[in-house]
Protein backbone atom coordinates (compact mmCIF):
# COMPACT_ATOMS: atom_id res chain seq x y z
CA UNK A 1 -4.43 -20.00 8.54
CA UNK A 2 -1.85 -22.37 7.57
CA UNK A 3 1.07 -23.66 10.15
CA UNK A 4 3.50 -23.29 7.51
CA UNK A 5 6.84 -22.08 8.49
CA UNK A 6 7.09 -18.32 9.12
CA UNK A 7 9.96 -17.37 10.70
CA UNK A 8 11.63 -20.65 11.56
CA UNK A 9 15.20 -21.26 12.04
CA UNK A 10 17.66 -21.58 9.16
CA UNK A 11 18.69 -25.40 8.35
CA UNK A 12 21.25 -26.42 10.82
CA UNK A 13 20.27 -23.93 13.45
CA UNK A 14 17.96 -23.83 16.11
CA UNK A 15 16.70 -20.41 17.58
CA UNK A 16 17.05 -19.95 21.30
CA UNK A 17 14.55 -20.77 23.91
CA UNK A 18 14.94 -17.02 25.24
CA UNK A 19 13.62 -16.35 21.62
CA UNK A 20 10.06 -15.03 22.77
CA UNK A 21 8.66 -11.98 24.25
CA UNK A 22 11.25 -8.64 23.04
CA UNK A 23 12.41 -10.15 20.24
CA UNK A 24 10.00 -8.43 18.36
CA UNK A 25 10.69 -5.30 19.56
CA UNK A 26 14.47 -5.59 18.99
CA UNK A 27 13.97 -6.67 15.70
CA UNK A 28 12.34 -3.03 14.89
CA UNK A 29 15.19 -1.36 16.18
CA UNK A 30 17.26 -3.37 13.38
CA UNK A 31 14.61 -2.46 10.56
CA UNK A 32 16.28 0.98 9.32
CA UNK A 33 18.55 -1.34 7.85
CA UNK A 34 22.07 0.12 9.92
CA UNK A 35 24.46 -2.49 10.50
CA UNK A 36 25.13 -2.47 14.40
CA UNK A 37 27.26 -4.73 17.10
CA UNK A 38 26.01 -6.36 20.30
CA UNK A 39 27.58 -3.90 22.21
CA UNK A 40 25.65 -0.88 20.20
CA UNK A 41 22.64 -2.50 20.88
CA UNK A 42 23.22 -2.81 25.13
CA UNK A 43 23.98 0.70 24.47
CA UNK A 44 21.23 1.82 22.25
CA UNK A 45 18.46 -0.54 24.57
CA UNK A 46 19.76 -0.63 27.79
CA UNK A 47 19.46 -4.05 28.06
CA UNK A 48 21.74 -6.58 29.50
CA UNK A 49 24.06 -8.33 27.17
CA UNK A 50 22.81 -11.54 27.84
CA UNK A 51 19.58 -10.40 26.92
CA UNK A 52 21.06 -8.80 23.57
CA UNK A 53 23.03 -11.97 22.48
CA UNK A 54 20.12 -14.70 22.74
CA UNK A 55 17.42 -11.77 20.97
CA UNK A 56 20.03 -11.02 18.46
CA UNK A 57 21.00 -15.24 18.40
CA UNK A 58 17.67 -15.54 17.80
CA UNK A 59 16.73 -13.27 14.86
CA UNK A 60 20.15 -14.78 13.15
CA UNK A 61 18.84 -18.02 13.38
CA UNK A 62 15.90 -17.30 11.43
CA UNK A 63 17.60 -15.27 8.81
CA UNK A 64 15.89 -11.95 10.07
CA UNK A 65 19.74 -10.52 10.87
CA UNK A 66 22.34 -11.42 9.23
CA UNK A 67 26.04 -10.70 9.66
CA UNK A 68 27.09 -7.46 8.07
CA UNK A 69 31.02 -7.07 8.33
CA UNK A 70 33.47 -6.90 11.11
CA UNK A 71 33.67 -3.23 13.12
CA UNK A 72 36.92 -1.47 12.82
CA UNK A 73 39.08 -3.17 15.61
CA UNK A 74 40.86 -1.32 18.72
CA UNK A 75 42.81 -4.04 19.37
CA UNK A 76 42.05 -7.76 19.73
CA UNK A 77 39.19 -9.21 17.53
CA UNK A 78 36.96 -7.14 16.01
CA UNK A 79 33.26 -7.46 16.75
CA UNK A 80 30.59 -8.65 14.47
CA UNK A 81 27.91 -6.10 12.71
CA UNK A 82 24.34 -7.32 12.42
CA UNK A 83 21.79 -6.05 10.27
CA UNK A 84 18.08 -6.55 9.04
CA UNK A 85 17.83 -8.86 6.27
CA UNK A 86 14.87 -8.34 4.11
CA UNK A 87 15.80 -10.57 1.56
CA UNK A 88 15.36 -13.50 4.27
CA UNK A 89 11.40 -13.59 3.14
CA UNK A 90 8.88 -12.86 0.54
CA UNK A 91 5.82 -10.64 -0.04
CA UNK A 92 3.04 -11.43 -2.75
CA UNK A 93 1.50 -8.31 -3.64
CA UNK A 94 -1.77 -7.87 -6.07
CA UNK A 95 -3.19 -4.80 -6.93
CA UNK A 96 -6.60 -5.66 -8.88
CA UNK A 97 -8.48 -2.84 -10.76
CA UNK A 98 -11.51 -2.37 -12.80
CA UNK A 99 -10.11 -4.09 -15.71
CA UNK A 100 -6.25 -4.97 -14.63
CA UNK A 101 -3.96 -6.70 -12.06
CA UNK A 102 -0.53 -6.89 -11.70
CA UNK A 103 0.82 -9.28 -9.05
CA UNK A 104 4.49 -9.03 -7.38
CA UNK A 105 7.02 -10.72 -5.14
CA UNK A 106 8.81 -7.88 -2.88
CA UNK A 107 11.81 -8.47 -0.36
CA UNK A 108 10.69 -7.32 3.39
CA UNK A 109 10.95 -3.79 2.53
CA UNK A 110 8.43 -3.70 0.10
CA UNK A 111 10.60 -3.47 -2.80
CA UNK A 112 9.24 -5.17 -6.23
CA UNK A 113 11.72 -7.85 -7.31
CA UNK A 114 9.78 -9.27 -10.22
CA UNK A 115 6.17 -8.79 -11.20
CA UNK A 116 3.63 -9.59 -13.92
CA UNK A 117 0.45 -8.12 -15.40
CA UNK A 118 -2.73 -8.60 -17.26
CA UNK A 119 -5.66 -7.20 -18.64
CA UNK A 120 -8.50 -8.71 -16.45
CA UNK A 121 -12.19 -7.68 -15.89
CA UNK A 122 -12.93 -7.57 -12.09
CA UNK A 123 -16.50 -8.16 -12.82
CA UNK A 124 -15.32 -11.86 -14.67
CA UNK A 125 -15.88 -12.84 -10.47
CA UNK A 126 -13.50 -13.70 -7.98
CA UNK A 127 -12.95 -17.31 -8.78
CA UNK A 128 -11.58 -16.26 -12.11
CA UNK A 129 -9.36 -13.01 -10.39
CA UNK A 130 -8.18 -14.95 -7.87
CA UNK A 131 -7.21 -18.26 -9.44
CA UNK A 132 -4.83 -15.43 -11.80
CA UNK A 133 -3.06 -14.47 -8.69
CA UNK A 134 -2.18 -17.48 -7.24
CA UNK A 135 -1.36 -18.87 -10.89
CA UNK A 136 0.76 -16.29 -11.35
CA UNK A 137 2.00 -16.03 -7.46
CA UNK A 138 3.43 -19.62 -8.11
CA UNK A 139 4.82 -18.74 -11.28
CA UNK A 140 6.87 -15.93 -10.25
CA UNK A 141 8.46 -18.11 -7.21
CA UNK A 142 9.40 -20.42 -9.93
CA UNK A 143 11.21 -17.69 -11.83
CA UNK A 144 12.53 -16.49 -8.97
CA UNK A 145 13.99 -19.62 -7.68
CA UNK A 146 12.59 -18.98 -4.11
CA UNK A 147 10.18 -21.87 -2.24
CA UNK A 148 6.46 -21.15 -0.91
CA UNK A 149 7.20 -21.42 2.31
CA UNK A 150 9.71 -18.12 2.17
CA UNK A 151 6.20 -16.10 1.38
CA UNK A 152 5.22 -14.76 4.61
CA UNK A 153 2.20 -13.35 3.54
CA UNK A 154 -0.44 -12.11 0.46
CA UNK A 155 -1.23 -8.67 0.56
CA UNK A 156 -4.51 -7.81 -2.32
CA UNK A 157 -5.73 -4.31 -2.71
CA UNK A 158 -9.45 -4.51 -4.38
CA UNK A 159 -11.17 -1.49 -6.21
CA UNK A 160 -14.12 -1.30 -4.11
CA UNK A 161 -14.96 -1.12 -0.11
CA UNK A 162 -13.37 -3.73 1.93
CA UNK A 163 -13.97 -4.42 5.65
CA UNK A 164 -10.61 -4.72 6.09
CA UNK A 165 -10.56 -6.90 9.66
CA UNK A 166 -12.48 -9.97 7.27
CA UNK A 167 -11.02 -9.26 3.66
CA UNK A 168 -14.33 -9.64 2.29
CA UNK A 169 -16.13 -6.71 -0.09
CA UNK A 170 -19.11 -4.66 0.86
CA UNK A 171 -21.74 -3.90 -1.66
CA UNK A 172 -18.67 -3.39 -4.56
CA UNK A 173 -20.57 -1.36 -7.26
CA UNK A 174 -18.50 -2.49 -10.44
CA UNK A 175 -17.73 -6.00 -8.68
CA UNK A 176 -20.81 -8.13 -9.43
CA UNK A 177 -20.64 -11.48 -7.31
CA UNK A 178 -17.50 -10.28 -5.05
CA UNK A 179 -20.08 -9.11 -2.34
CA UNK A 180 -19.14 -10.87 1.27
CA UNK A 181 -17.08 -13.26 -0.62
CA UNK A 182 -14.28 -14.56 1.62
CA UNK A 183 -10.92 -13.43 -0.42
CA UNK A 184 -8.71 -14.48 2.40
CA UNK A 185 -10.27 -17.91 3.06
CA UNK A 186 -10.19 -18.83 -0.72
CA UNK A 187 -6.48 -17.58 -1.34
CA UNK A 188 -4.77 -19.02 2.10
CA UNK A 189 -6.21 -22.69 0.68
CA UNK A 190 -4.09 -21.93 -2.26
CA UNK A 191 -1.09 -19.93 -0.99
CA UNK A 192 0.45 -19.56 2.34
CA UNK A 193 -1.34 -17.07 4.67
CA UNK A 194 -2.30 -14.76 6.16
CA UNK A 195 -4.10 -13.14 3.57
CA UNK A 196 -4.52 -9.23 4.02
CA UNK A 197 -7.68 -7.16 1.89
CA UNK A 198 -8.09 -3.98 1.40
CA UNK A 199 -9.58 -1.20 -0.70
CA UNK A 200 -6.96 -0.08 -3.68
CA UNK A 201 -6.79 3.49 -2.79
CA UNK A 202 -5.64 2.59 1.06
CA UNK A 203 -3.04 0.53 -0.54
CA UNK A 204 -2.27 2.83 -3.07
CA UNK A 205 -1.47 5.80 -0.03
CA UNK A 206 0.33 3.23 2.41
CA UNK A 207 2.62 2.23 -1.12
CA UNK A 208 3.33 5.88 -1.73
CA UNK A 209 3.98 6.76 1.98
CA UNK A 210 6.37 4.11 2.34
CA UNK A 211 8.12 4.45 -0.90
CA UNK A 212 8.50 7.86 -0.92
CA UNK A 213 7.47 9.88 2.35
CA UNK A 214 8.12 7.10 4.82
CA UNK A 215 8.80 10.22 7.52
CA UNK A 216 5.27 12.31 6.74
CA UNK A 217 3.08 11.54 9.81
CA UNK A 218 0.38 13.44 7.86
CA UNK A 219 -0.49 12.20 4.50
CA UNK A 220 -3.75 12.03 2.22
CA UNK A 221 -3.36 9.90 -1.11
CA UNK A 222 -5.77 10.45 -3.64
CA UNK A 223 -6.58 8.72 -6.82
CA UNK A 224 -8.34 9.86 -9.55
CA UNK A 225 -8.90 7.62 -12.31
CA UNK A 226 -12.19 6.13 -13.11
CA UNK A 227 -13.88 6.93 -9.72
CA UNK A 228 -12.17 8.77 -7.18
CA UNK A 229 -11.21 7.93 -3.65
CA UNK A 230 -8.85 9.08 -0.87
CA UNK A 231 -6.32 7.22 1.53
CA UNK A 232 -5.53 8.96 4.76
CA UNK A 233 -2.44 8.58 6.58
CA UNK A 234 -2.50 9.84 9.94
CA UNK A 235 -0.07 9.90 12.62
CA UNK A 236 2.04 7.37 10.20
CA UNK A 237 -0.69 4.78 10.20
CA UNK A 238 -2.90 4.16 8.11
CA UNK A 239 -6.40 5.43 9.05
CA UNK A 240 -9.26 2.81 7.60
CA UNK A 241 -12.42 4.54 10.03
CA UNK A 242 -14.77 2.54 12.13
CA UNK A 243 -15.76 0.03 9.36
CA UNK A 244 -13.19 0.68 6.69
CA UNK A 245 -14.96 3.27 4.74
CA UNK A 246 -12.31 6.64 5.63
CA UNK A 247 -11.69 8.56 2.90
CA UNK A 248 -14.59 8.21 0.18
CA UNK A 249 -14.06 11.25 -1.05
CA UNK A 250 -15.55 10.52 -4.18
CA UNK A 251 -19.19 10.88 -2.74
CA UNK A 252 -18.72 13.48 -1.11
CA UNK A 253 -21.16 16.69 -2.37
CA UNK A 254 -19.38 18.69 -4.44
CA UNK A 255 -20.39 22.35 -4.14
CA UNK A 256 -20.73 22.98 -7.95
CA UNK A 257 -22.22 19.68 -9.25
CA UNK A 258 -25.75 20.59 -9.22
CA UNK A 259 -28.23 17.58 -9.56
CA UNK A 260 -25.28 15.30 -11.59
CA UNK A 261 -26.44 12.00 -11.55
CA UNK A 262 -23.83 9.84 -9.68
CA UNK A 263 -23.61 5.95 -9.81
CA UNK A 264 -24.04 5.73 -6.12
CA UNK A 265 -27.62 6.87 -6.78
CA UNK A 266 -27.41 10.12 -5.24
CA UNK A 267 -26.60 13.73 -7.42
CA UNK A 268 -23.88 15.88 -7.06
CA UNK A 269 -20.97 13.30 -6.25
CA UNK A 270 -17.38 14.64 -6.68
CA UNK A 271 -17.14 11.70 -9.00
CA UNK A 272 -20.07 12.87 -10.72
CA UNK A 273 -17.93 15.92 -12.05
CA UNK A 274 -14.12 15.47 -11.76
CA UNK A 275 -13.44 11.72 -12.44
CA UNK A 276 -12.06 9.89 -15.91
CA UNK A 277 -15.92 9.00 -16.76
CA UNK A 278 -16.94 12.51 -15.61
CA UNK A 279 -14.50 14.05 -18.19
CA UNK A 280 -14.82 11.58 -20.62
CA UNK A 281 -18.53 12.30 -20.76
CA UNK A 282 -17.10 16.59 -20.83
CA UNK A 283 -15.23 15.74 -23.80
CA UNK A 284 -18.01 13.77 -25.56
CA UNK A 285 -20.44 16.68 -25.20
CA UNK A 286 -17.69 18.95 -27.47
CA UNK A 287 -17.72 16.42 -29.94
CA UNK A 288 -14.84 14.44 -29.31
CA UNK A 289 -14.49 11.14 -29.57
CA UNK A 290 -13.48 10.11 -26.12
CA UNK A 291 -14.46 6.55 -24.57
CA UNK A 292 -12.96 6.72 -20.83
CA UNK A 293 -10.24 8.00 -18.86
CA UNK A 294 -7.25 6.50 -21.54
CA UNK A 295 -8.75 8.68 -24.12
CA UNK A 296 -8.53 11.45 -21.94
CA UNK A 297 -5.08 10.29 -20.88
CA UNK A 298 -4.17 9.89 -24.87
CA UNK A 299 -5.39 13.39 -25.71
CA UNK A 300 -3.70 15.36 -22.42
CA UNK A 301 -0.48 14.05 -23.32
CA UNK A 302 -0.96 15.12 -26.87
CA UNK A 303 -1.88 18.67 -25.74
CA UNK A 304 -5.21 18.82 -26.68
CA UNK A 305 -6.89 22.32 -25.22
CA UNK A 306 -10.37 21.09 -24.82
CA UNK A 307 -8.88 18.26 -23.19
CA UNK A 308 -6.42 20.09 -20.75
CA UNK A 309 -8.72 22.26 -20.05
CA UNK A 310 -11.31 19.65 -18.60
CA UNK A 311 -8.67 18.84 -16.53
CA UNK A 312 -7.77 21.85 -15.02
CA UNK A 313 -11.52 22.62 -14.04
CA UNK A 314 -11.97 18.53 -12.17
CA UNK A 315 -9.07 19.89 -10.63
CA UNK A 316 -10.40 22.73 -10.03
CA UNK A 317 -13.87 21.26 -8.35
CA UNK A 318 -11.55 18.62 -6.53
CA UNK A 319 -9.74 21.23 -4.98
CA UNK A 320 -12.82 22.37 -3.43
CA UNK A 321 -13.64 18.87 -2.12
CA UNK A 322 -9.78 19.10 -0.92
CA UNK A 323 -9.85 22.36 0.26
CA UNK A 324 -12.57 20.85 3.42
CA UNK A 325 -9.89 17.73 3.93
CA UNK A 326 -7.14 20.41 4.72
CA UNK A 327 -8.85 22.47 7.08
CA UNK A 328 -10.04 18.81 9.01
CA UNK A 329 -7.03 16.96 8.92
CA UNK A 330 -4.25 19.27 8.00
CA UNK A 331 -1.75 17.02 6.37
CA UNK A 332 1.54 17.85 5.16
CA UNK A 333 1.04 15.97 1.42
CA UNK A 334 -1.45 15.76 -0.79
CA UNK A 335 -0.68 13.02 -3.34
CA UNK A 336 -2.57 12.95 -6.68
CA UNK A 337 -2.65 9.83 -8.37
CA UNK A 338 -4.62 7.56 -10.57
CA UNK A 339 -4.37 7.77 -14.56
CA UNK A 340 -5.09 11.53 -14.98
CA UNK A 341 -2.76 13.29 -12.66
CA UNK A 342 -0.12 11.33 -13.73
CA UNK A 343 -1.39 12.22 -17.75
CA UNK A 344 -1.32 16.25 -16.85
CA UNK A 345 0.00 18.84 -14.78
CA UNK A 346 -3.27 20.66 -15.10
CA UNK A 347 -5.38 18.63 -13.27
CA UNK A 348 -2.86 19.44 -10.23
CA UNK A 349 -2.50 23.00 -10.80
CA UNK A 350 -6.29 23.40 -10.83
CA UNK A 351 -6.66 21.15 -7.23
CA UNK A 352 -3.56 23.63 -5.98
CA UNK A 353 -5.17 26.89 -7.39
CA UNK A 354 -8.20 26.31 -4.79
CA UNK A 355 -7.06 24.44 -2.39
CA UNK A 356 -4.07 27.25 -1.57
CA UNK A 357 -6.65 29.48 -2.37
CA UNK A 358 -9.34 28.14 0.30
CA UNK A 359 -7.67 27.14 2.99
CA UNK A 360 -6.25 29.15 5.85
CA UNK A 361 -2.38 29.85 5.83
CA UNK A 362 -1.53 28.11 8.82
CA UNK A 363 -2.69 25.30 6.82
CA UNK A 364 -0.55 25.47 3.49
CA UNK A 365 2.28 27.19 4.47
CA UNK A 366 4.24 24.08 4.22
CA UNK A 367 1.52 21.94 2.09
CA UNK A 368 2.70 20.14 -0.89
CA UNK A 369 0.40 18.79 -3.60
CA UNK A 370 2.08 16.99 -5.91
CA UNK A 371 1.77 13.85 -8.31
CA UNK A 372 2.61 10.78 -7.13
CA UNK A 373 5.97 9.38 -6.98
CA UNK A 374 5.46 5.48 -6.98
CA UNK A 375 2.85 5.89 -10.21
CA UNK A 376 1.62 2.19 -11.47
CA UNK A 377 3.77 0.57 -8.33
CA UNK A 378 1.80 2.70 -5.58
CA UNK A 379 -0.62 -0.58 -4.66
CA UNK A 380 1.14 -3.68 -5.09
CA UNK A 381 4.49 -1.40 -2.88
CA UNK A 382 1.32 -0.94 -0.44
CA UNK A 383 0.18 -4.53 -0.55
CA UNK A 384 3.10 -5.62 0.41
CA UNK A 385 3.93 -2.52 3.04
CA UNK A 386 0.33 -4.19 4.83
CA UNK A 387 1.63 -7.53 5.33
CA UNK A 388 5.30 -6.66 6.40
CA UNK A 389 3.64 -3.81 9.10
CA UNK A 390 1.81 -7.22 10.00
CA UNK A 391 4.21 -9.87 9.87
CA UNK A 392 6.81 -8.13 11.31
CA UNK A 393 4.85 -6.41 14.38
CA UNK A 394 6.68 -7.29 17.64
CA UNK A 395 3.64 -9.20 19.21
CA UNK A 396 3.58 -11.26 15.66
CA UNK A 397 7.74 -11.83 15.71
CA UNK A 398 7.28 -13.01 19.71
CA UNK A 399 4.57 -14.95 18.85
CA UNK A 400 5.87 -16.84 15.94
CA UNK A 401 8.83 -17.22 17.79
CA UNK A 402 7.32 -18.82 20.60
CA UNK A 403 5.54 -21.33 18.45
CA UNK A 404 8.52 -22.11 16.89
CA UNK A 405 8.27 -20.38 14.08
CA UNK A 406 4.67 -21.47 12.83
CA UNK A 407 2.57 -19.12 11.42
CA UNK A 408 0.31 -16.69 13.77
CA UNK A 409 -1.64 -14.53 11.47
C-alpha cells in the first residue's frame, strides 16, 4: 500500500515519542464521542497521568482529539475537555450494483457528507467501474475542499462473492471479467489505500447496524432485490464464514420451490421463487407487463393486488427460509432490505407471518423484523463503517503511530 500520511501530526506539531503501543486503545475509549478531561481518563483507565497526557498529547497532535471546551471550574483554572474528532479524516465509500454505483466521502463515523451516483452496468468490467470511482472519488475531494492525503481509506461493496482477506471476486455470476481481478491493487495505484472489498449485502448489514442498531450484538440483514442474500452480524462483528461466503441465503432450498430453475444451476433456490426476477416473472405469467424488480416496485406502490399479493407470498416463502436462520442463530433483528421491502409492507408481513409462526417462542419473543432504516445509504454507511473498524483498530492506531504516521494497512 501506499506510505502516504495516515495519521500524522498536524502542521506545526509533532506527536510524542510515547505515541505507540495504548494509544490505540485509548483512542477507543474517546470514540463514543463524550468530551472528557485528563483527569476523567486516569480515572476511567487507571492509568498514570503521565501515561494519559503523552496518549492523549499524542492523538491531539494528529487531529484524532481535539479540544472540546473548558470543564466547569472549582476554583483555579479550569481543565481542558478532549474529544474524538471524526472530521479529522475521510472515508471513500462505493457501493456498486448490478446496474448502479453511488460513491461517498464520510467523516470517521461513517456519516455521508457528500456523494454522487450513476447508472452503470457492472458487467461494462472493472476497468470501466473502477476508473468511475476514483474519477468521481477525486471529484468529490475537490468539491469538498479536503486533500487526498486526509482519505484514510476506500471501502467498495461489490454485488457478488468476495474473498474478503484479497478484495478480489469469486466466480461473480452477473460480473463477466471481474473474476480474481485484483480491486484493491488497481484502486490503491489510483487513490490512497488500503483498499477494503466486500460483498454488497455484508456491507449493506454492517451500514444498517451501525447506523441504526449500533448496540444489537445479534443482527441478520437481508436484501431482497434482484437476487437475494443475507449479512450476519454476530456478537457485533461482522460474520464473513471461513472463505467469505456466510449468509447466501439466496441458494438455499426453499421448501416450496419445486424443480424452479435457479441461475446458480441448481432448482429450487430461494431466489428462484421470492426475488425481484422471481416476481417479475409471477407477474408476467398474469399478464402484466412487468420487466424486473422496478416494475414490481412501480406497481406495489401504486397498489396493484396482483402485485401486492406476489409480495406477500415471496415473503411468505422467505419467511420459511428465515424461519431456519432464527432457530440457528437467534438474532434480535431481522432487517429487510433491497428494492422490494422498502416498495411494500407486504412482503414483510408475509416473512413475519411465518417466521413468528415457525419458530419457537423463546426465539421471537423479543424478535423484530422490520424494513430497513438506512434504505439506499445502507452500503456506502457500511463501506465506510469497514475501513474506520480498520483504520482505527488499536493495533492499526499504535502501529501508524509508531511509523510516524505512515500508512500500515
Amino acid at each position: 500500500m501506499s506510505a502516504d500520511p495516515v495519521f500524522p501530526a498536524s502542521p506545526g506539531a509533532a506527536a510524542p515519542s510515547t505515541a505507540g503501543t495504548g494509544t490505540g486503545d485509548l483512542l477507543q475509549v474517546m470514540r463514543d464521542g463524550r468530551p472528557r478531561t485528563r483527569a476523567e481518563l486516569v480515572e476511567l483507565t487507571g492509568l498514570a497521568r503521565s501515561t494519559v497526557k503523552a496518549r492523549v498529547d499524542a492523538l491531539l497532535a494528529t487531529g484524532l482529539l481535539a479540544p472540546a471546551g473548558a470543564q466547569a471550574s472549582t476554583g483555579g483554572r479550569p481543565p481542558t475537555r478532549f474529544a474524538f474528532n471524526p472530521g479529522s479524516r475521510l472515508v471513500l465509500a462505493a457501493d456498486v450494483g448490478a446496474t448502479h454505483a453511488r460513491a461517498a466521502l464520510t467523516d470517521l463515523d461513517a456519516q455521508v457528507l457528500l456523494e454522487r451516483s450513476a447508472e452503470l452496468d457492472v458487467a461494462a468490467g472493472p476497468d470501466v467501474v473502477l476508473d468511475w470511482l476514483v474519477r468521481t472519488g477525486h471529484d468529490l475531494l475537490a468539491e469538498s475542499g479536503r486533500s487526498a492525503g486526509e482519505v484514510v481509506g476506500v471501502g467498495i461493496g461489490l454485488p457478488g462473492p468476495v474473498e474478503h482477506d484479497s478484495g478480489r471476486p469469486v466466480n461473480p455470476p452477473i460480473m463477466p471479467g471481474w473474476d480474481g481481478f485484483d480491486v484493491p491493487g488497481y484502486v490503491s495505484e489510483r487513490l490512497a489505500g488500503p483498499v477494503l472489498v466486500d460483498n454488497d449485502v455484508n456491507i449493506m448489514a454492517l451500514g444498517e447496524h451501525t447506523a441504526a442498531y449500533p448496540d444489537v450484538e445479534h443482527l441478520v440483514f437481508v436484501k431482497v432485490a434482484t437476487g437475494i442474500g443475507a449479512g450476519i452480524i454476530s456478537g457485533g462483528r461482522l460474520h464473513r464464514g471461513a472463505q467469505g461466503a456466510a449468509g447466501d441465503l439466496g441458494h438455499v432450498l426453499a421448501p416450496h420451490a419445486g424443480d424452479v430453475p435457479c441461475r446458480c444451476g441448481n432448482t429450487g433456490c430461494l431466489e428462484a421463487i421470492a426475488s425481484g426476477a422471481a416476481v417479475a416473472a409471477a407477474l408476467r405469467e398474469q399478464g402484466l407487463d412487468v420487466a424486473g424488480s422496478r416494475d414490481v416496485v412501480r406497481l406495489a406502490r401504486a397498489g396493484d393486488v396482483p402485485t401486492i399479493q406476489a409480495l406477500r407470498q415471496a415473503g411468505r416463502d422467505l419467511g420459511e427460509v428465515l424461519a431456519t436462520v432464527v432457530s440457528m442463530l437467534n438474532p434480535s433483528v431481522i432487517v429487510l432490505g433491497g428494492v422490494l421491502p422498502t416498495a411494500s409492507e407486504s412482503l414483510v408481513a408475509g416473512v413475519r407471518e411465518v417466521v413468528y409462526g415457525r419458530s419457537l417462542p423463546l426465539a421471537t419473543g423479543s424478535l423484530q423484523i422490520v424494513a430497513s432504516r438506512t434504505g439506499e445509504h445502507a452500503a456506502v454507511t457500511g463501506a465506510a463503517a469497514m475501513v474506520v473498524q480498520h483504520v482505527l483498530a488499536p493495533e492499526q492506531v499504535d502501529a501508524s503511530l509508531a511509523n510516524g504516521g505512515t500508512r500500515t494497512g
